[in-house]
C-alpha atoms as a PDB file:
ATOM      1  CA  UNK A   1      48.346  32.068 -60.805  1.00  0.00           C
ATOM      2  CA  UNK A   2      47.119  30.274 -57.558  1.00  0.00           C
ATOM      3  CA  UNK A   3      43.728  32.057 -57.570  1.00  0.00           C
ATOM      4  CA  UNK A   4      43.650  31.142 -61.459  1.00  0.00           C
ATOM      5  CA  UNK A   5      44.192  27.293 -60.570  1.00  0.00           C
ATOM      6  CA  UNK A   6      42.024  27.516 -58.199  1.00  0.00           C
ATOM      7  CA  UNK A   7      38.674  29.079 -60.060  1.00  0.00           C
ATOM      8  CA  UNK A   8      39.349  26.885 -63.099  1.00  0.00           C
ATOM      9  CA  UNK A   9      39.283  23.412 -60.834  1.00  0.00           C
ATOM     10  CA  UNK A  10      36.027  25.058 -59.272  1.00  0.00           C
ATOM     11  CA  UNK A  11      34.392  25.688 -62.331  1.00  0.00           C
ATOM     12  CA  UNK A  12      34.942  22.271 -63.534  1.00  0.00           C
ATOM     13  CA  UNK A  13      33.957  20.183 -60.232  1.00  0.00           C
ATOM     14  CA  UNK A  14      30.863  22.549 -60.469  1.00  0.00           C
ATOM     15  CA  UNK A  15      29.984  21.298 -63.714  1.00  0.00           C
ATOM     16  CA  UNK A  16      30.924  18.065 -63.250  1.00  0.00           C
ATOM     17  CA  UNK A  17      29.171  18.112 -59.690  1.00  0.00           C
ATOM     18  CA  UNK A  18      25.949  19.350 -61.549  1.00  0.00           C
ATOM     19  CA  UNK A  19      26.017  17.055 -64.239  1.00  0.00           C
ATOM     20  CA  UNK A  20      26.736  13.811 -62.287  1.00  0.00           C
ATOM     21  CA  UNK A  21      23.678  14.847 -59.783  1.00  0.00           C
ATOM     22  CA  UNK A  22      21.810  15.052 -62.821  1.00  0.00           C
ATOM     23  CA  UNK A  23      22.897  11.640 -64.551  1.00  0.00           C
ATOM     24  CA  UNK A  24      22.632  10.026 -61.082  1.00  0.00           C
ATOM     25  CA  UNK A  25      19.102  10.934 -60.346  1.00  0.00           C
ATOM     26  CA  UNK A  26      17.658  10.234 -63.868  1.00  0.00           C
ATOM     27  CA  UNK A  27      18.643   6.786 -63.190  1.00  0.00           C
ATOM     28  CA  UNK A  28      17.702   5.907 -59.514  1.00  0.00           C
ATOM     29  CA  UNK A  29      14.570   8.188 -59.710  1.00  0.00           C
ATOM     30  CA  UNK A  30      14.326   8.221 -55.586  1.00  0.00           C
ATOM     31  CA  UNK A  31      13.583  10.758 -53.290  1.00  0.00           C
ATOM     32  CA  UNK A  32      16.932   9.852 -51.275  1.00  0.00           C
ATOM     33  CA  UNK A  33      20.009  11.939 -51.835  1.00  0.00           C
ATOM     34  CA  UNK A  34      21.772   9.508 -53.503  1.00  0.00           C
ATOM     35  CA  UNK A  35      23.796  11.952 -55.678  1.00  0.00           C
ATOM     36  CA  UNK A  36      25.126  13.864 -53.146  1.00  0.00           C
ATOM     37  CA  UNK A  37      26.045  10.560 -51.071  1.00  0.00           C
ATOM     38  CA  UNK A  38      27.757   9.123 -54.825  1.00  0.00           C
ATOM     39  CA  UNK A  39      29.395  12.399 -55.365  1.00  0.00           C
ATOM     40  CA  UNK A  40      30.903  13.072 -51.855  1.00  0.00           C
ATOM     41  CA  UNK A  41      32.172   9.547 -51.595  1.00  0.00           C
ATOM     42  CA  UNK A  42      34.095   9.816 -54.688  1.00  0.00           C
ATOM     43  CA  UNK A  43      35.226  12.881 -53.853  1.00  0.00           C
ATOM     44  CA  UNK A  44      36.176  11.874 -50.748  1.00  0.00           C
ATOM     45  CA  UNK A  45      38.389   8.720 -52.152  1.00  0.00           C
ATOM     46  CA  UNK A  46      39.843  10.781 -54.674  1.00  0.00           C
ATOM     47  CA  UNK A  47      41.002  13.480 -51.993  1.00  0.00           C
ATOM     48  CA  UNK A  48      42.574  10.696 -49.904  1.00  0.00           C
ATOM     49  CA  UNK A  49      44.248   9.097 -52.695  1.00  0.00           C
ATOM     50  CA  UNK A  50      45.815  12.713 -53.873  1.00  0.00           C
ATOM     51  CA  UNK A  51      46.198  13.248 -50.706  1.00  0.00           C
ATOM     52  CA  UNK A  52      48.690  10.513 -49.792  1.00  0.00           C
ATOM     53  CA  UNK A  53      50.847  11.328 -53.112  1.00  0.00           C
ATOM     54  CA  UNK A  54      53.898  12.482 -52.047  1.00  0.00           C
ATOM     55  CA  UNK A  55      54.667  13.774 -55.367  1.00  0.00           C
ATOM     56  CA  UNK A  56      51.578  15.647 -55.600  1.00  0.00           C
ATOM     57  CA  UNK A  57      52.565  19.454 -56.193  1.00  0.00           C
ATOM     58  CA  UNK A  58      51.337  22.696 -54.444  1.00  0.00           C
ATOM     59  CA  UNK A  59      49.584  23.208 -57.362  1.00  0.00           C
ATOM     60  CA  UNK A  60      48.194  20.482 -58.667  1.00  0.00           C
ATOM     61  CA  UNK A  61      46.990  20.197 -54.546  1.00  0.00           C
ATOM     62  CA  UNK A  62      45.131  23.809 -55.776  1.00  0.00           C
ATOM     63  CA  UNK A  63      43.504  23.059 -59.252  1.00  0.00           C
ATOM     64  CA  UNK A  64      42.475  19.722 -57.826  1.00  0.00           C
ATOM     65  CA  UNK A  65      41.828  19.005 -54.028  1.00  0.00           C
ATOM     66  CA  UNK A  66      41.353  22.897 -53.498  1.00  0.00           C
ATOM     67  CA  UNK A  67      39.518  24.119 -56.620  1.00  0.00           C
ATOM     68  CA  UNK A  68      37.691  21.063 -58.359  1.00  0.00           C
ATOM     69  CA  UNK A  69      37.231  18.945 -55.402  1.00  0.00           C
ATOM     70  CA  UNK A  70      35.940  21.391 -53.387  1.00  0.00           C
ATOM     71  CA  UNK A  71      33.152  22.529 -55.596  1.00  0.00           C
ATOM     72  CA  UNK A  72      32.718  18.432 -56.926  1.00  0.00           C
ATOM     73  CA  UNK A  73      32.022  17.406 -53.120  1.00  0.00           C
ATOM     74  CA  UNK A  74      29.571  19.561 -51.033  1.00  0.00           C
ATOM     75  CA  UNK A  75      28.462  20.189 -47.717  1.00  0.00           C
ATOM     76  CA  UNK A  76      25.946  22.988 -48.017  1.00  0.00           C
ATOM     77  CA  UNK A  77      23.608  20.655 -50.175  1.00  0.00           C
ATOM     78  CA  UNK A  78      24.592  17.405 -47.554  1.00  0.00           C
ATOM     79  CA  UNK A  79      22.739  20.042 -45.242  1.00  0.00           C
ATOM     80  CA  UNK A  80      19.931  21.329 -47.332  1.00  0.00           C
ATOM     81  CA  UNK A  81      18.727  17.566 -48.146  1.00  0.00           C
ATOM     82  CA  UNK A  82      19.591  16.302 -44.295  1.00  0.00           C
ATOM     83  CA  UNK A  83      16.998  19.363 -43.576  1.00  0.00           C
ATOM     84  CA  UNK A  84      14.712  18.066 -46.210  1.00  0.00           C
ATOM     85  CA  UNK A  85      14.792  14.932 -45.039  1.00  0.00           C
ATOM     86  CA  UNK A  86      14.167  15.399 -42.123  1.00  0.00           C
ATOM     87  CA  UNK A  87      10.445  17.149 -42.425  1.00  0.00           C
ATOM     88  CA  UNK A  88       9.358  14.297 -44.382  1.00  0.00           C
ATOM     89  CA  UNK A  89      11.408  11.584 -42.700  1.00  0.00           C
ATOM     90  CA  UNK A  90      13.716  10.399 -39.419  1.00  0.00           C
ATOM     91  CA  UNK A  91      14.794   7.584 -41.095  1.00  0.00           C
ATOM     92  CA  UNK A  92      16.041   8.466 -43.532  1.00  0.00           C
ATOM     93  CA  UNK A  93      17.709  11.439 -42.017  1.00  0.00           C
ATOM     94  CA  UNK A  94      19.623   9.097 -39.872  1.00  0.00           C
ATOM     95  CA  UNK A  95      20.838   6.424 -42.696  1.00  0.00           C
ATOM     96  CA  UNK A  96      21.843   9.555 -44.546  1.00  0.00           C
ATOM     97  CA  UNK A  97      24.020  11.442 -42.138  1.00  0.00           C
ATOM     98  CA  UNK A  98      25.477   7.771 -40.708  1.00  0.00           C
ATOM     99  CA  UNK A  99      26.282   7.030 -44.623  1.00  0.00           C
ATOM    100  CA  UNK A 100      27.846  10.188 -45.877  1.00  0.00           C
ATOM    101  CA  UNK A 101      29.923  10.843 -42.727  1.00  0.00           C
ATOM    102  CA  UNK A 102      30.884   6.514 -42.901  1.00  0.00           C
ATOM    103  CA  UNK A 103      31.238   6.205 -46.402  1.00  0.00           C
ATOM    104  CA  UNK A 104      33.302   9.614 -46.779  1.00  0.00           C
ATOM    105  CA  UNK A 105      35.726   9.277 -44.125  1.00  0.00           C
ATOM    106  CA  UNK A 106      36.031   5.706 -44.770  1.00  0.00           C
ATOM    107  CA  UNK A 107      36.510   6.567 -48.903  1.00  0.00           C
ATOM    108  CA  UNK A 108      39.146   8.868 -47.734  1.00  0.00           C
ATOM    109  CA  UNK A 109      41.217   6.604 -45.628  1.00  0.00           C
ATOM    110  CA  UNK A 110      40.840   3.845 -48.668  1.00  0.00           C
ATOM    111  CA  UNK A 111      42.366   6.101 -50.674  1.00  0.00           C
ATOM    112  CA  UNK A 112      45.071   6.785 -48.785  1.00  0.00           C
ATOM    113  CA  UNK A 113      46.422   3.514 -48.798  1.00  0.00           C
ATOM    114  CA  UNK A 114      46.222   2.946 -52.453  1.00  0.00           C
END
């Protein structure tokens, strides 16, 4: 049942990840990662609120933090663009890295408190 819970939440945040990258960057148009930064924040401030629920069960902690949230937020394409960015870039690299590592961590603690 765990692995279950698990690939269901993964194939949704998946979807949802690809989806939202898609809606994001038909509207901004910009050559900045600006999905990925959107998506990992909000996946990071959902985490930390879920996170702090003390209610929260083992598996809802799977389907959700485990399964969709871990396919929703994503590090390997944080990497790929940080790589892209920086051949064309330093700038940009920079603001990018300082913003998703900020904005996440700061996301999550936000959300712990609510």
């Amino acid at each position: 049942m765990n692995i279950l819970l698990v690939c269901l939440g993964g194939a949704l945040g998946a979807l949802c990840r690809y989806w939202m990258s898609k809606w994001i960057n038909s509207l901004l148009k910009s050559r900045f990662p600006f999905a990925t930064l959107i998506i990992n924040i909000l996946g990071s401030f959902v985490l930390g609120y879920t996170f702090s629920l003390s209610h929260f069960s083992f598996n809802h902690s799977l389907f959700l933090q485990t399964g969709f949230l871990g396919a929703f937020t994503t590090f390997s394409t944080f990497t790929v663009e940080a790589i892209e960015l920086s051949k064309s870039r330093k700038r940009g690299l920079i603001l990018y890295v300082a913003l998703s590592l900020f904005l996440s961590l700061s996301f999550f603690y936000i959300g712990t408190v609510l």
